[in-house]
PDB file of N, CA and C in Angstrom:
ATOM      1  N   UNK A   1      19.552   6.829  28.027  1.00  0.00           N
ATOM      2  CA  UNK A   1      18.231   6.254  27.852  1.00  0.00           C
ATOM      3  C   UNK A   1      17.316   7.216  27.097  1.00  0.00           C
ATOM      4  N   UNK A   2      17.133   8.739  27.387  1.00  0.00           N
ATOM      5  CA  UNK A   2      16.552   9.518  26.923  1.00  0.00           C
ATOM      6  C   UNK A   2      16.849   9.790  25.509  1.00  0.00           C
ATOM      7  N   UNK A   3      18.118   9.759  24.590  1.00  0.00           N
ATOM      8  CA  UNK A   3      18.753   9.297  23.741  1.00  0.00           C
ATOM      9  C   UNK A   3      17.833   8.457  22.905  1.00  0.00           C
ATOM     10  N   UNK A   4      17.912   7.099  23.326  1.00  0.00           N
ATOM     11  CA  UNK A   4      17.568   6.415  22.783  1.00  0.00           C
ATOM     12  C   UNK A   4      15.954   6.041  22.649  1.00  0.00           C
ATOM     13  N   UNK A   5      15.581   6.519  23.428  1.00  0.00           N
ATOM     14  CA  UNK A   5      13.860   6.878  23.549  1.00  0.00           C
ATOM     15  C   UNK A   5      13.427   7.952  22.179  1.00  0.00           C
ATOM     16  N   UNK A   6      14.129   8.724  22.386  1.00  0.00           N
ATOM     17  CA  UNK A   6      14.015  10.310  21.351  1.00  0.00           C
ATOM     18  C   UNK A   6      14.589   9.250  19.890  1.00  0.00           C
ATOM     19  N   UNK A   7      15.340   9.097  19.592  1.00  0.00           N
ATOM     20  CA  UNK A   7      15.500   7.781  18.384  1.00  0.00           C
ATOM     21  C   UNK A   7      14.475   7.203  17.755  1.00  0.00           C
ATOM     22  N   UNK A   8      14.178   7.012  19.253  1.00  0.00           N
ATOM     23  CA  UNK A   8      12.976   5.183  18.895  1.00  0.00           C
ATOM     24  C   UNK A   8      11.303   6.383  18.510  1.00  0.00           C
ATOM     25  N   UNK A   9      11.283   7.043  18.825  1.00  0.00           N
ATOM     26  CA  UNK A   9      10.283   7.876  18.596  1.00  0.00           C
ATOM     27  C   UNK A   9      10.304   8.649  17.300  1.00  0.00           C
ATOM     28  N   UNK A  10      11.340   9.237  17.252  1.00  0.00           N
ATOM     29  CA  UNK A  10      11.877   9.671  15.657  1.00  0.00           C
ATOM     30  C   UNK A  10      11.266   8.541  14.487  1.00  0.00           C
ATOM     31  N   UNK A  11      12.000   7.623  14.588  1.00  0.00           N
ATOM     32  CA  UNK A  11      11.467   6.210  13.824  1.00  0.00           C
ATOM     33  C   UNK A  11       9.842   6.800  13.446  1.00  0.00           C
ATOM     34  N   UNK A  12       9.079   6.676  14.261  1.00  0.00           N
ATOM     35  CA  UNK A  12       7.836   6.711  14.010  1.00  0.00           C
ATOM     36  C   UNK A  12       7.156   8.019  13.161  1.00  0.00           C
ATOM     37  N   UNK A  13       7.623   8.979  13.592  1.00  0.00           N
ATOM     38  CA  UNK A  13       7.627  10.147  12.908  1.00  0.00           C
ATOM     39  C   UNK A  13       8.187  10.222  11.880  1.00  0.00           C
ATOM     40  N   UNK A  14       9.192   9.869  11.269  1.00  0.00           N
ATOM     41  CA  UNK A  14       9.667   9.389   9.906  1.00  0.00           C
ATOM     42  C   UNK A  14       8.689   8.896   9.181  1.00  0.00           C
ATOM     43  N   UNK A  15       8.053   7.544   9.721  1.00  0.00           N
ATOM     44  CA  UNK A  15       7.451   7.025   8.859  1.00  0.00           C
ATOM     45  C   UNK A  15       6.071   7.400   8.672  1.00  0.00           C
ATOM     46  N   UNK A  16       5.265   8.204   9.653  1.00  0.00           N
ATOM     47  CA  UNK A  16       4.023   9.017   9.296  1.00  0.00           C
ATOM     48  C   UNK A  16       4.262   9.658   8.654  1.00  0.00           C
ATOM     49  N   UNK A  17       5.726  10.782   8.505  1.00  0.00           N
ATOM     50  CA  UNK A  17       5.921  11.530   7.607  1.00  0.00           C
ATOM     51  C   UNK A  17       5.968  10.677   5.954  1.00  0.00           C
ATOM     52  N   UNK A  18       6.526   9.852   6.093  1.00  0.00           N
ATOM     53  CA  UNK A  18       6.163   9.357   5.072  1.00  0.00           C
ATOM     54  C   UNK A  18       4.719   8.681   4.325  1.00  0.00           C
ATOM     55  N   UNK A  19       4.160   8.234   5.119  1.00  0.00           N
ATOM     56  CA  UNK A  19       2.511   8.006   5.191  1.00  0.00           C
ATOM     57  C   UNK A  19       2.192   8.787   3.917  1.00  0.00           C
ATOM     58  N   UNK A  20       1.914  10.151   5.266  1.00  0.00           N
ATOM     59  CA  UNK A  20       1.614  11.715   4.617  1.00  0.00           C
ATOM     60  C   UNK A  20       1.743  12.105   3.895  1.00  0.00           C
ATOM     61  N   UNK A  21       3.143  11.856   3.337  1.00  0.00           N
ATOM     62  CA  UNK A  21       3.804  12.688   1.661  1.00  0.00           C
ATOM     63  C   UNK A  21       3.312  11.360   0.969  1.00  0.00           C
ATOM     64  N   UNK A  22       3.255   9.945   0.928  1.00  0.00           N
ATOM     65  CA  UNK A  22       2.946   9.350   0.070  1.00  0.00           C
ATOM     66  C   UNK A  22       1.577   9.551  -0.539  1.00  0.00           C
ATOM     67  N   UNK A  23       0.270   9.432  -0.124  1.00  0.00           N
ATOM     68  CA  UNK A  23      -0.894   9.827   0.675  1.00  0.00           C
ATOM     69  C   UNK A  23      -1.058  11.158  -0.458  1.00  0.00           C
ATOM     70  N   UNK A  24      -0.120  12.176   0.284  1.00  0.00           N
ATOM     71  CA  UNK A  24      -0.610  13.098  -0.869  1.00  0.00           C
ATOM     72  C   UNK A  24      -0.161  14.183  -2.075  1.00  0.00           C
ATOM     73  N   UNK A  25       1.097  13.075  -2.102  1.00  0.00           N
ATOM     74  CA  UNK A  25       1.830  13.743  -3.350  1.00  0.00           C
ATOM     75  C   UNK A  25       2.041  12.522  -4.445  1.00  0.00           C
ATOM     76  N   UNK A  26       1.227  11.350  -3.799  1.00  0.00           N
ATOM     77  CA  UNK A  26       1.524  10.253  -5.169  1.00  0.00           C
ATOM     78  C   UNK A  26       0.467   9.791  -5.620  1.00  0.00           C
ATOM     79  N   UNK A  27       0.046   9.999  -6.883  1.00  0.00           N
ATOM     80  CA  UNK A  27      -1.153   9.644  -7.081  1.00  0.00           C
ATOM     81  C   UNK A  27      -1.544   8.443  -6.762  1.00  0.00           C
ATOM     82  N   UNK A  28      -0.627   7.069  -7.596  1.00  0.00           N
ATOM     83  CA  UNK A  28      -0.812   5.993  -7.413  1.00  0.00           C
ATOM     84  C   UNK A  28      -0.982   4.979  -5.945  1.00  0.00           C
ATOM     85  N   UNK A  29      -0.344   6.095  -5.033  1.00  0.00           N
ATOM     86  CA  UNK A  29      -1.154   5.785  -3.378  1.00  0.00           C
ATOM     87  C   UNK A  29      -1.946   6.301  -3.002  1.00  0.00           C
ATOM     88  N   UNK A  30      -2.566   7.477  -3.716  1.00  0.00           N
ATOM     89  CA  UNK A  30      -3.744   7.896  -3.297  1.00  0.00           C
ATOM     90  C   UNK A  30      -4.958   7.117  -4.000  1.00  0.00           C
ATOM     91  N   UNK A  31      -4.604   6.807  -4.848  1.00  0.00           N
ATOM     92  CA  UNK A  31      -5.991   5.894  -5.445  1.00  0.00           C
ATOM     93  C   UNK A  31      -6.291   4.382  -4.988  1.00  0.00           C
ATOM     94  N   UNK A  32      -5.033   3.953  -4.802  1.00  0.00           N
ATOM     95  CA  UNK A  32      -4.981   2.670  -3.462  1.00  0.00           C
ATOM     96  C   UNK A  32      -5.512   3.071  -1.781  1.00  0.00           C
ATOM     97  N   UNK A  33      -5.297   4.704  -1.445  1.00  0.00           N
ATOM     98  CA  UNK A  33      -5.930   4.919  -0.839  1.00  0.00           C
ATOM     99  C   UNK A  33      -7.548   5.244  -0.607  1.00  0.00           C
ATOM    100  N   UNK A  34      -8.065   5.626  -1.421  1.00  0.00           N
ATOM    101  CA  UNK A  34      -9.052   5.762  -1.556  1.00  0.00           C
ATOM    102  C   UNK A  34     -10.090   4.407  -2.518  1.00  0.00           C
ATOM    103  N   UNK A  35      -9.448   3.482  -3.060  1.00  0.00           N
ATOM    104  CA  UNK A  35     -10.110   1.942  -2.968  1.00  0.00           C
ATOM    105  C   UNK A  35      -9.974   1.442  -1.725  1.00  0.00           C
ATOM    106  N   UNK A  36      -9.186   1.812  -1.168  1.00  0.00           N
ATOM    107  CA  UNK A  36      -9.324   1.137   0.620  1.00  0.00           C
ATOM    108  C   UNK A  36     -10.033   1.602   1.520  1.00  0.00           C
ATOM    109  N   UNK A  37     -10.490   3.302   1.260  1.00  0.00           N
ATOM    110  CA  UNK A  37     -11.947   4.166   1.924  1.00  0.00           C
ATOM    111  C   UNK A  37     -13.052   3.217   1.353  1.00  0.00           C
ATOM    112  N   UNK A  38     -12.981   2.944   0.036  1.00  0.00           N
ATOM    113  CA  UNK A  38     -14.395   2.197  -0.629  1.00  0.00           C
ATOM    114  C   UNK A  38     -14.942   0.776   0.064  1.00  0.00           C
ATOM    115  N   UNK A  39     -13.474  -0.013  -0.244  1.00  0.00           N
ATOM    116  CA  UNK A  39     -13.711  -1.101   0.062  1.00  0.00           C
ATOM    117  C   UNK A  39     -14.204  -1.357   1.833  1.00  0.00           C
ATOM    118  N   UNK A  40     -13.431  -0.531   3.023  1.00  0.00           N
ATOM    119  CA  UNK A  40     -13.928  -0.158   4.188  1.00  0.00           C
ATOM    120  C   UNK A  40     -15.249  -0.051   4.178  1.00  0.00           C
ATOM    121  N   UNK A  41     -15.971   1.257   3.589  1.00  0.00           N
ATOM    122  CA  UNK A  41     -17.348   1.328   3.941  1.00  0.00           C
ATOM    123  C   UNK A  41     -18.242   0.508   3.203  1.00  0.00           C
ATOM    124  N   UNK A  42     -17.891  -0.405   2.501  1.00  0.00           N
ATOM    125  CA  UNK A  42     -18.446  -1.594   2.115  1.00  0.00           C
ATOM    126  C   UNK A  42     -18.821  -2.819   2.404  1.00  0.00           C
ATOM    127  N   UNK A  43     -17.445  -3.053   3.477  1.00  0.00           N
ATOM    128  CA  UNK A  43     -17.445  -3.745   4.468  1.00  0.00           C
ATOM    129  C   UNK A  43     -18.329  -3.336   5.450  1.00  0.00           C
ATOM    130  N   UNK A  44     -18.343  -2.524   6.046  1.00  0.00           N
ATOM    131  CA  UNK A  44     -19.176  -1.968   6.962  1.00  0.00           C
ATOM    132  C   UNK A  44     -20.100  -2.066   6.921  1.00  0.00           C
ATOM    133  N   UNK A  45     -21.055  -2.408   5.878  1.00  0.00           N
ATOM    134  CA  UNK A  45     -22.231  -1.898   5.329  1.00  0.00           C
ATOM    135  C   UNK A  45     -22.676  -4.047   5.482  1.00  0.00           C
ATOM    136  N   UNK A  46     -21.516  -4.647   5.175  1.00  0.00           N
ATOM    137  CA  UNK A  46     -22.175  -5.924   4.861  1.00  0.00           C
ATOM    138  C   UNK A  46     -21.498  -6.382   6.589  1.00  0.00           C
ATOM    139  N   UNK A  47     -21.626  -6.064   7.672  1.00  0.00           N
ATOM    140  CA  UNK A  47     -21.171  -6.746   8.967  1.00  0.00           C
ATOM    141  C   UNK A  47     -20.730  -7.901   9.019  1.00  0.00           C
ATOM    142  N   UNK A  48     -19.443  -7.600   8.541  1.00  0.00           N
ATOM    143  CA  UNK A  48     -17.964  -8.476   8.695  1.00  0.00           C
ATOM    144  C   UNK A  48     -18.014  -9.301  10.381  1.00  0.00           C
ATOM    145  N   UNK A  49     -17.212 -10.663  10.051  1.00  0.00           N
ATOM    146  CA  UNK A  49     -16.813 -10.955  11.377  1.00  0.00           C
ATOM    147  C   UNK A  49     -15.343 -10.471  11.539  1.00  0.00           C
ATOM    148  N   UNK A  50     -15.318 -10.436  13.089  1.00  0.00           N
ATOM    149  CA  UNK A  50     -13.723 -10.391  13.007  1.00  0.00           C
ATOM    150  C   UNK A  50     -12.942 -10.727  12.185  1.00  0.00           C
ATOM    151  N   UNK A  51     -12.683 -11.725  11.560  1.00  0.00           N
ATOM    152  CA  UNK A  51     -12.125 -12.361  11.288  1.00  0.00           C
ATOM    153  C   UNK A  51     -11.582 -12.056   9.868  1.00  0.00           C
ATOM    154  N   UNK A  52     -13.329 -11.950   9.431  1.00  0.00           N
ATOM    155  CA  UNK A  52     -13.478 -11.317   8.061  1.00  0.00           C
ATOM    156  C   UNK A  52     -12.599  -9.579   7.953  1.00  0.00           C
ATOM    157  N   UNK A  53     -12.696  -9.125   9.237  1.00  0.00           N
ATOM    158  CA  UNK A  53     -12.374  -7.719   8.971  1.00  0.00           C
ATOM    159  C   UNK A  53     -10.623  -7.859   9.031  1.00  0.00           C
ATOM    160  N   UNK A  54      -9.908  -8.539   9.699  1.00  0.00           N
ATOM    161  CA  UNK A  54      -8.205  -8.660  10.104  1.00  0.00           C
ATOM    162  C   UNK A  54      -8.307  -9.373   8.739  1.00  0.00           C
ATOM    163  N   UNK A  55      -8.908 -10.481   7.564  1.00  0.00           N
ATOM    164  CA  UNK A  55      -8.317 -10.684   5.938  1.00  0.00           C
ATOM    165  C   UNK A  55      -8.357  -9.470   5.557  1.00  0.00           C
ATOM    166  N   UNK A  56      -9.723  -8.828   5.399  1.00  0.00           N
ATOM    167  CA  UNK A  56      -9.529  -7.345   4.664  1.00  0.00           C
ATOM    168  C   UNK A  56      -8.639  -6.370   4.925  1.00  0.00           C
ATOM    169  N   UNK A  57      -8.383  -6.285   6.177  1.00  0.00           N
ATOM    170  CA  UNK A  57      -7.641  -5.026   6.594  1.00  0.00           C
ATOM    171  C   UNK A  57      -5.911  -5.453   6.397  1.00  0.00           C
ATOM    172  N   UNK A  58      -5.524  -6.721   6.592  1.00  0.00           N
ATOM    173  CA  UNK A  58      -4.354  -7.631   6.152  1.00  0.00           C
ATOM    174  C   UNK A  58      -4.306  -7.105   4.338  1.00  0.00           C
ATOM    175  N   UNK A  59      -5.334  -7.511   3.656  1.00  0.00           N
ATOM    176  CA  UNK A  59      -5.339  -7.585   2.302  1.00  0.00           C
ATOM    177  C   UNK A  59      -4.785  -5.787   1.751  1.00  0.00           C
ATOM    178  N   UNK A  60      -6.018  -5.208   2.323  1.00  0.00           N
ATOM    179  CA  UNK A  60      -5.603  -3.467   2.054  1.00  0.00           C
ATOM    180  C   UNK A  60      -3.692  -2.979   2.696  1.00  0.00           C
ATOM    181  N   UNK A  61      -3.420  -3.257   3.777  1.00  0.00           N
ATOM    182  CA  UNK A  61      -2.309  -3.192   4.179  1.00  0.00           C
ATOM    183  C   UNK A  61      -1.273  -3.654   3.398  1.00  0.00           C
ATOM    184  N   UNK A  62      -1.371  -4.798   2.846  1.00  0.00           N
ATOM    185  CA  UNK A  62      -0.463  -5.721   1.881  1.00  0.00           C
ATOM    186  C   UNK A  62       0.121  -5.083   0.829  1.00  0.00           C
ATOM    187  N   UNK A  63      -1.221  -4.007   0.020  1.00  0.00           N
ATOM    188  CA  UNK A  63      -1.489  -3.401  -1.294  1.00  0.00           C
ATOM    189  C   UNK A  63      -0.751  -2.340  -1.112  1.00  0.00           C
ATOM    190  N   UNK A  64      -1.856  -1.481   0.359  1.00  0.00           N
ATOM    191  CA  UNK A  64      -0.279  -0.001   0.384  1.00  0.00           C
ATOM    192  C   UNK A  64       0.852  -0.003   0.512  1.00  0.00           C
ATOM    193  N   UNK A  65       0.806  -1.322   1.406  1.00  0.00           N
ATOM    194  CA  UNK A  65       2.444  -1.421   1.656  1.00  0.00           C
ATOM    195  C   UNK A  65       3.814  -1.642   0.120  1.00  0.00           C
ATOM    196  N   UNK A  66       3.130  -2.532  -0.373  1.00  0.00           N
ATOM    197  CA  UNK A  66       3.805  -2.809  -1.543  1.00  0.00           C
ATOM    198  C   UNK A  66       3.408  -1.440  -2.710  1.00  0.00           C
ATOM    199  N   UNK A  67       2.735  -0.857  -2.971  1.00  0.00           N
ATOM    200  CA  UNK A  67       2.720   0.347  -3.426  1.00  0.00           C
ATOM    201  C   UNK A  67       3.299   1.503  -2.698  1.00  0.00           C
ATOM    202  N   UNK A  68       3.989   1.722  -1.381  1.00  0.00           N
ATOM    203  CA  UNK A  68       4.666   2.851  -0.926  1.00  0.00           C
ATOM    204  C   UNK A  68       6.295   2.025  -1.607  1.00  0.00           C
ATOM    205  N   UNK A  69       6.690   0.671  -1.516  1.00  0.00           N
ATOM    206  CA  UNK A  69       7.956   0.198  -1.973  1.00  0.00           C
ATOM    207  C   UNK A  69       7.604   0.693  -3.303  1.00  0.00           C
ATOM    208  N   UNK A  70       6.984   0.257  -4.322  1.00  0.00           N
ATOM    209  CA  UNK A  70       7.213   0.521  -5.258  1.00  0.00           C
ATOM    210  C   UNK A  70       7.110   2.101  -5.667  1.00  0.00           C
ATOM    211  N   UNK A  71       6.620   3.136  -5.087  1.00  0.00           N
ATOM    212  CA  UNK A  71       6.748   4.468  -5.755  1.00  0.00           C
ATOM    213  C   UNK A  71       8.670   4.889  -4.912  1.00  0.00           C
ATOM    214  N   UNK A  72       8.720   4.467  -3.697  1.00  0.00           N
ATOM    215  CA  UNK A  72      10.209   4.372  -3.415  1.00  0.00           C
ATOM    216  C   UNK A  72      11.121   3.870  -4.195  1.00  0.00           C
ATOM    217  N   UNK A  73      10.912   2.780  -5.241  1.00  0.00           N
ATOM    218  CA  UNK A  73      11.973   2.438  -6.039  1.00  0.00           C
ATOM    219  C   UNK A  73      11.727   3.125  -7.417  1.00  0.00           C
ATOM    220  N   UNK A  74      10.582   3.935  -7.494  1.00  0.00           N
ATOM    221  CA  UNK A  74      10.512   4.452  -8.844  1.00  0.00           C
ATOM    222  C   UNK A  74      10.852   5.938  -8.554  1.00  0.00           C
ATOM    223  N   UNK A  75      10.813   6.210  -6.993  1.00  0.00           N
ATOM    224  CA  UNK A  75      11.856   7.622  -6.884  1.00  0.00           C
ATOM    225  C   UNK A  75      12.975   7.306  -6.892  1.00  0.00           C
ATOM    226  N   UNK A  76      13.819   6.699  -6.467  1.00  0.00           N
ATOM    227  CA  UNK A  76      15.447   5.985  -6.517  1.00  0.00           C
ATOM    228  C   UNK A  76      15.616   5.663  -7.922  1.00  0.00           C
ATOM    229  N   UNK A  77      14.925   5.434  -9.238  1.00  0.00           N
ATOM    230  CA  UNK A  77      15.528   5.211  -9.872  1.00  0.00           C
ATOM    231  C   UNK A  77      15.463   5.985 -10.581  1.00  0.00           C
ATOM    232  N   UNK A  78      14.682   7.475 -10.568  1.00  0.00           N
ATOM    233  CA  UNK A  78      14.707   8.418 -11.154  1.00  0.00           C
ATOM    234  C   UNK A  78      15.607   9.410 -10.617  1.00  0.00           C
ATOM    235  N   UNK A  79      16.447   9.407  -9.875  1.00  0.00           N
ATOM    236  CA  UNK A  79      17.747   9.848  -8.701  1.00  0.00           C
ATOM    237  C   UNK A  79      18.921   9.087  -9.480  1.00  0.00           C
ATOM    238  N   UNK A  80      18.891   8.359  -9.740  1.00  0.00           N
ATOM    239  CA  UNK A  80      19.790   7.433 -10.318  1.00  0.00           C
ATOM    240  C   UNK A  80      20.309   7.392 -11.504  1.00  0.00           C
ATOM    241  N   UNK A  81      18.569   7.424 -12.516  1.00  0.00           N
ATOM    242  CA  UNK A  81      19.092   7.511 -13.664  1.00  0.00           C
ATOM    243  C   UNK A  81      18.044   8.473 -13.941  1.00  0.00           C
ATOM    244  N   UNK A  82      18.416  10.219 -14.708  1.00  0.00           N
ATOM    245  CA  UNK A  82      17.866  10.734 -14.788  1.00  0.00           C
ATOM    246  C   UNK A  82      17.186  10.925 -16.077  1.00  0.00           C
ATOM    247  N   UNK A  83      17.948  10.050 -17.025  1.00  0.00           N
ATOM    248  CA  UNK A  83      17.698   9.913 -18.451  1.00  0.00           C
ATOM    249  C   UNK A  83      17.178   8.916 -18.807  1.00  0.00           C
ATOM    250  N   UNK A  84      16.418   8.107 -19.417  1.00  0.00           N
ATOM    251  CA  UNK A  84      15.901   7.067 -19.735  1.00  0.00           C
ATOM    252  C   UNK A  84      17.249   5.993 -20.049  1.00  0.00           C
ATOM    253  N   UNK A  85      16.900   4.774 -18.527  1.00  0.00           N
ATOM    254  CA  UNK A  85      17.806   3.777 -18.851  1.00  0.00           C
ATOM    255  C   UNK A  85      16.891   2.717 -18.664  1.00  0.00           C
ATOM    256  N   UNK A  86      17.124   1.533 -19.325  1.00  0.00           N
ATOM    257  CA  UNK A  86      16.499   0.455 -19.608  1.00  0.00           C
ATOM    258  C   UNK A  86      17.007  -0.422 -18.302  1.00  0.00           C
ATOM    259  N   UNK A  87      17.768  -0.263 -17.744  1.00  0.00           N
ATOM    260  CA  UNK A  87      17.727  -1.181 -16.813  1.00  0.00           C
ATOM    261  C   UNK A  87      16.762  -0.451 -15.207  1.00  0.00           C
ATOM    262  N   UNK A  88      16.757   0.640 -15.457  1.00  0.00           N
ATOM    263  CA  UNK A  88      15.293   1.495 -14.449  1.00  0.00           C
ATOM    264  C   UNK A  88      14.050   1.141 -14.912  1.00  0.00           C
ATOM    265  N   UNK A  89      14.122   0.889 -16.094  1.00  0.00           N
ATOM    266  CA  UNK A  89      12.740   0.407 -16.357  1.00  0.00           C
ATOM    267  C   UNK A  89      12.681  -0.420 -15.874  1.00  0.00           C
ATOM    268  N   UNK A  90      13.302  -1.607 -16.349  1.00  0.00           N
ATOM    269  CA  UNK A  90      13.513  -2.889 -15.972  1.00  0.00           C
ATOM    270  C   UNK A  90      13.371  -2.909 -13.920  1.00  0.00           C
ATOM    271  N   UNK A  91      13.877  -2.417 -13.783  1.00  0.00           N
ATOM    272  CA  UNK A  91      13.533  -2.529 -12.010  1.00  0.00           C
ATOM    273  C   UNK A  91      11.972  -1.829 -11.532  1.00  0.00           C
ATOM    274  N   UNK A  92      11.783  -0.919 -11.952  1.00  0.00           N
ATOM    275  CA  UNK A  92      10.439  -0.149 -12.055  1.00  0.00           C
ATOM    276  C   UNK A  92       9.282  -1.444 -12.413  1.00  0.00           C
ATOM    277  N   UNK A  93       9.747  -2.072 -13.477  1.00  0.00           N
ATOM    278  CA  UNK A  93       8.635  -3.073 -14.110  1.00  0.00           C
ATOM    279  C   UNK A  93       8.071  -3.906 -13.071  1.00  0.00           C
ATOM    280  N   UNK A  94       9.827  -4.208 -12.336  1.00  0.00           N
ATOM    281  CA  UNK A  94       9.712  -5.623 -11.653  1.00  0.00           C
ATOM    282  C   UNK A  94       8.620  -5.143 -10.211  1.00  0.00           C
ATOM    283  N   UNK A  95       8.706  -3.787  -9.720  1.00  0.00           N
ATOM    284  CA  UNK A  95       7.941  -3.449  -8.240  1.00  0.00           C
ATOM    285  C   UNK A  95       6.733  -2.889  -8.428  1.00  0.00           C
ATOM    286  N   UNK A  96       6.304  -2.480 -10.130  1.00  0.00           N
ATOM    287  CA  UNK A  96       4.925  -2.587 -10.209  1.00  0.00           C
ATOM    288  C   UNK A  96       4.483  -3.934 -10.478  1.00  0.00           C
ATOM    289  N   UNK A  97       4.481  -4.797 -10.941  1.00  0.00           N
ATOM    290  CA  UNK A  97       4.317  -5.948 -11.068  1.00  0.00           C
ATOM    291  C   UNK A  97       4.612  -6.802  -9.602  1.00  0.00           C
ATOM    292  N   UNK A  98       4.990  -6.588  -8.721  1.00  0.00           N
ATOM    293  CA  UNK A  98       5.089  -7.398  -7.588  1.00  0.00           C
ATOM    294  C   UNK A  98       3.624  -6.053  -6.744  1.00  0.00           C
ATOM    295  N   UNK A  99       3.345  -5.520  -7.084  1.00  0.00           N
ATOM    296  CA  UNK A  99       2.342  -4.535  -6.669  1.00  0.00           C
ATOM    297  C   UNK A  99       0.519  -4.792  -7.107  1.00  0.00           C
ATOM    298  N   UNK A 100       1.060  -5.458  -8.447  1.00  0.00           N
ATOM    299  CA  UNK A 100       0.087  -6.128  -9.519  1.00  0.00           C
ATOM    300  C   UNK A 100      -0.532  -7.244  -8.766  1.00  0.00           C
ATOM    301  N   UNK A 101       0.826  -8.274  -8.291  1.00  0.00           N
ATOM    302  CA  UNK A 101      -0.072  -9.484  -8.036  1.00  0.00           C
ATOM    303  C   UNK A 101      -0.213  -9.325  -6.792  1.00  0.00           C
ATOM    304  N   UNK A 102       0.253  -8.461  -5.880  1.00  0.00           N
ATOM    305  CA  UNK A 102      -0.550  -8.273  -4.594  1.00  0.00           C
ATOM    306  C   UNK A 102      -1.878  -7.792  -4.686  1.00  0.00           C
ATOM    307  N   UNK A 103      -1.985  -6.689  -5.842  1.00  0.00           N
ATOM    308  CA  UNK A 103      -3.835  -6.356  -5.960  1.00  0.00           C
ATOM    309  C   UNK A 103      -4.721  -7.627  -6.469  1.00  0.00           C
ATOM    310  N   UNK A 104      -3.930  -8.053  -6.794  1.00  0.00           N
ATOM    311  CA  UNK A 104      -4.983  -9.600  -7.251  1.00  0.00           C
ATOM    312  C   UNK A 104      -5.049 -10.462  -6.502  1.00  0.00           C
ATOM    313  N   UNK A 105      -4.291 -10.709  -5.729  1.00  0.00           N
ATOM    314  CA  UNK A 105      -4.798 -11.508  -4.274  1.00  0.00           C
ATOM    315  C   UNK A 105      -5.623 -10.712  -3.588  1.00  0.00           C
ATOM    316  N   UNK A 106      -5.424  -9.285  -3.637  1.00  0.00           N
ATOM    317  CA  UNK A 106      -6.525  -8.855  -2.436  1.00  0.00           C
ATOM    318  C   UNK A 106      -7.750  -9.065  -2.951  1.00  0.00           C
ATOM    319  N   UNK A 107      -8.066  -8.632  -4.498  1.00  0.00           N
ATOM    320  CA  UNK A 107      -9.024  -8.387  -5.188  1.00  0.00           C
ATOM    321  C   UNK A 107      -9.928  -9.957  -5.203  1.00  0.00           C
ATOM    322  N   UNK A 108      -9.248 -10.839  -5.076  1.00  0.00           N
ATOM    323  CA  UNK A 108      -9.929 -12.457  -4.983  1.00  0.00           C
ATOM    324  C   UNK A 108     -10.612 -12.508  -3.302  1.00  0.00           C
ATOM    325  N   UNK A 109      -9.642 -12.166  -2.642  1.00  0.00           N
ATOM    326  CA  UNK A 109      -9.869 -12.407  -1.326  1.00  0.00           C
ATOM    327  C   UNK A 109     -10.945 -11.542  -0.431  1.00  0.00           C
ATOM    328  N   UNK A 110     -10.673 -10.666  -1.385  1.00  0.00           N
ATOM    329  CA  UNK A 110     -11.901  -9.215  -1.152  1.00  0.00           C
ATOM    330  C   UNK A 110     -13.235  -9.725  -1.777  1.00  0.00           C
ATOM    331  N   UNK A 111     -13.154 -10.087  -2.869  1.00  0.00           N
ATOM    332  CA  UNK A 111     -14.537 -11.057  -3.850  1.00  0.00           C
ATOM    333  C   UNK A 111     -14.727 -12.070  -2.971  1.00  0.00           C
ATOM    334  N   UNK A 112     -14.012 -12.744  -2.870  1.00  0.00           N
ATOM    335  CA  UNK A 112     -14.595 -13.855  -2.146  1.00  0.00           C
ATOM    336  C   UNK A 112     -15.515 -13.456  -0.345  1.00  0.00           C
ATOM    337  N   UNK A 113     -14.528 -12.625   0.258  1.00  0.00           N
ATOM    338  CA  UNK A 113     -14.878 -11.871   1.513  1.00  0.00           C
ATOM    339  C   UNK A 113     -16.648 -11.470   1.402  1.00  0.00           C
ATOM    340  N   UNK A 114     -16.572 -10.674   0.477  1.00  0.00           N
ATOM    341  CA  UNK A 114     -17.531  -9.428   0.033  1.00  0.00           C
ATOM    342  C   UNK A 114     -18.980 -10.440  -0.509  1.00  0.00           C
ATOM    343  N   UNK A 115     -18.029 -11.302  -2.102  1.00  0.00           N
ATOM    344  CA  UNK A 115     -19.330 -12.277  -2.427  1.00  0.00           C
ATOM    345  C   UNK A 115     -19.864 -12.925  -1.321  1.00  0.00           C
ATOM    346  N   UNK A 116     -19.236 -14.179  -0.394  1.00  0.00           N
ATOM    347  CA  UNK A 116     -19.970 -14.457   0.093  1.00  0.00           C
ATOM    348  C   UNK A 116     -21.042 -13.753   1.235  1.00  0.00           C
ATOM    349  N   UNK A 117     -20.901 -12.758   1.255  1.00  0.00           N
ATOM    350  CA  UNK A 117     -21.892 -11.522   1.987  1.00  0.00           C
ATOM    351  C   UNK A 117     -22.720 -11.346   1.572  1.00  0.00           C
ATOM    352  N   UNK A 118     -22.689 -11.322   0.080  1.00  0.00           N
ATOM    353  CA  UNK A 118     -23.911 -10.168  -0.876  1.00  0.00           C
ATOM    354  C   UNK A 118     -24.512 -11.883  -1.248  1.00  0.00           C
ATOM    355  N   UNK A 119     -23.984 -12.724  -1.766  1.00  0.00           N
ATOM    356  CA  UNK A 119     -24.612 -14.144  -2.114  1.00  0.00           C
ATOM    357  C   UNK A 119     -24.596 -15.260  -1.148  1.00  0.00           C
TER     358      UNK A 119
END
């Protein structure tokens, strides 16, 4: 049991560790991180309902999440192929672009959130 407790706990520590190194050795999650400091105290500032705050915080979550996959597949494919191959691009393209239209749903849903606050 203790085994498997120490496991199940590991898990978690893995993935803060990963948080952490994403956070602050990748740029492109740190600047998703820090539009998500902005967009937070913005929110804050215009007193969200619940409701309003679990879309936003759903929306920001959505964005990092799919931006920690995509700098993971753009480290794997630089492991992979260390020389310029067109089919790494080609996969690289496809997980910034699935990264793309997640910022544009947030970015509507955030406008819309935010506009109807300020208008």
């Amino acid at each position: 049991m203790k085994s498997f407790l120490k496991k199940y706990i590991n898990k978690f520590k893995y993935a803060f560790d990963g948080l952490y190194a994403g956070l602050r050795h990748d740029r492109s999650i740190a600047l998703q991180g820090l539009i998500a400091l902005a967009v937070i105290a913005v929110c804050g500032w215009l007193s969200l309902s619940w409701l309003e705050w679990m879309v936003i915080i759903a929306m920001i979550l959505l964005v990092m999440g799919a931006e920690f996959i995509n700098s993971a597949v753009e480290e794997l494919c630089d492991a992979l192929y260390p020389e310029y191959d067109v089919r790494a691009k080609k996969i690289k393209d496809y997980a910034a672009a699935a990264v793309l239209l997640f910022a544009i749903l947030a970015a509507v849903v955030g406008l819309t959130v935010i506009g109807g606050k300020l208008f």
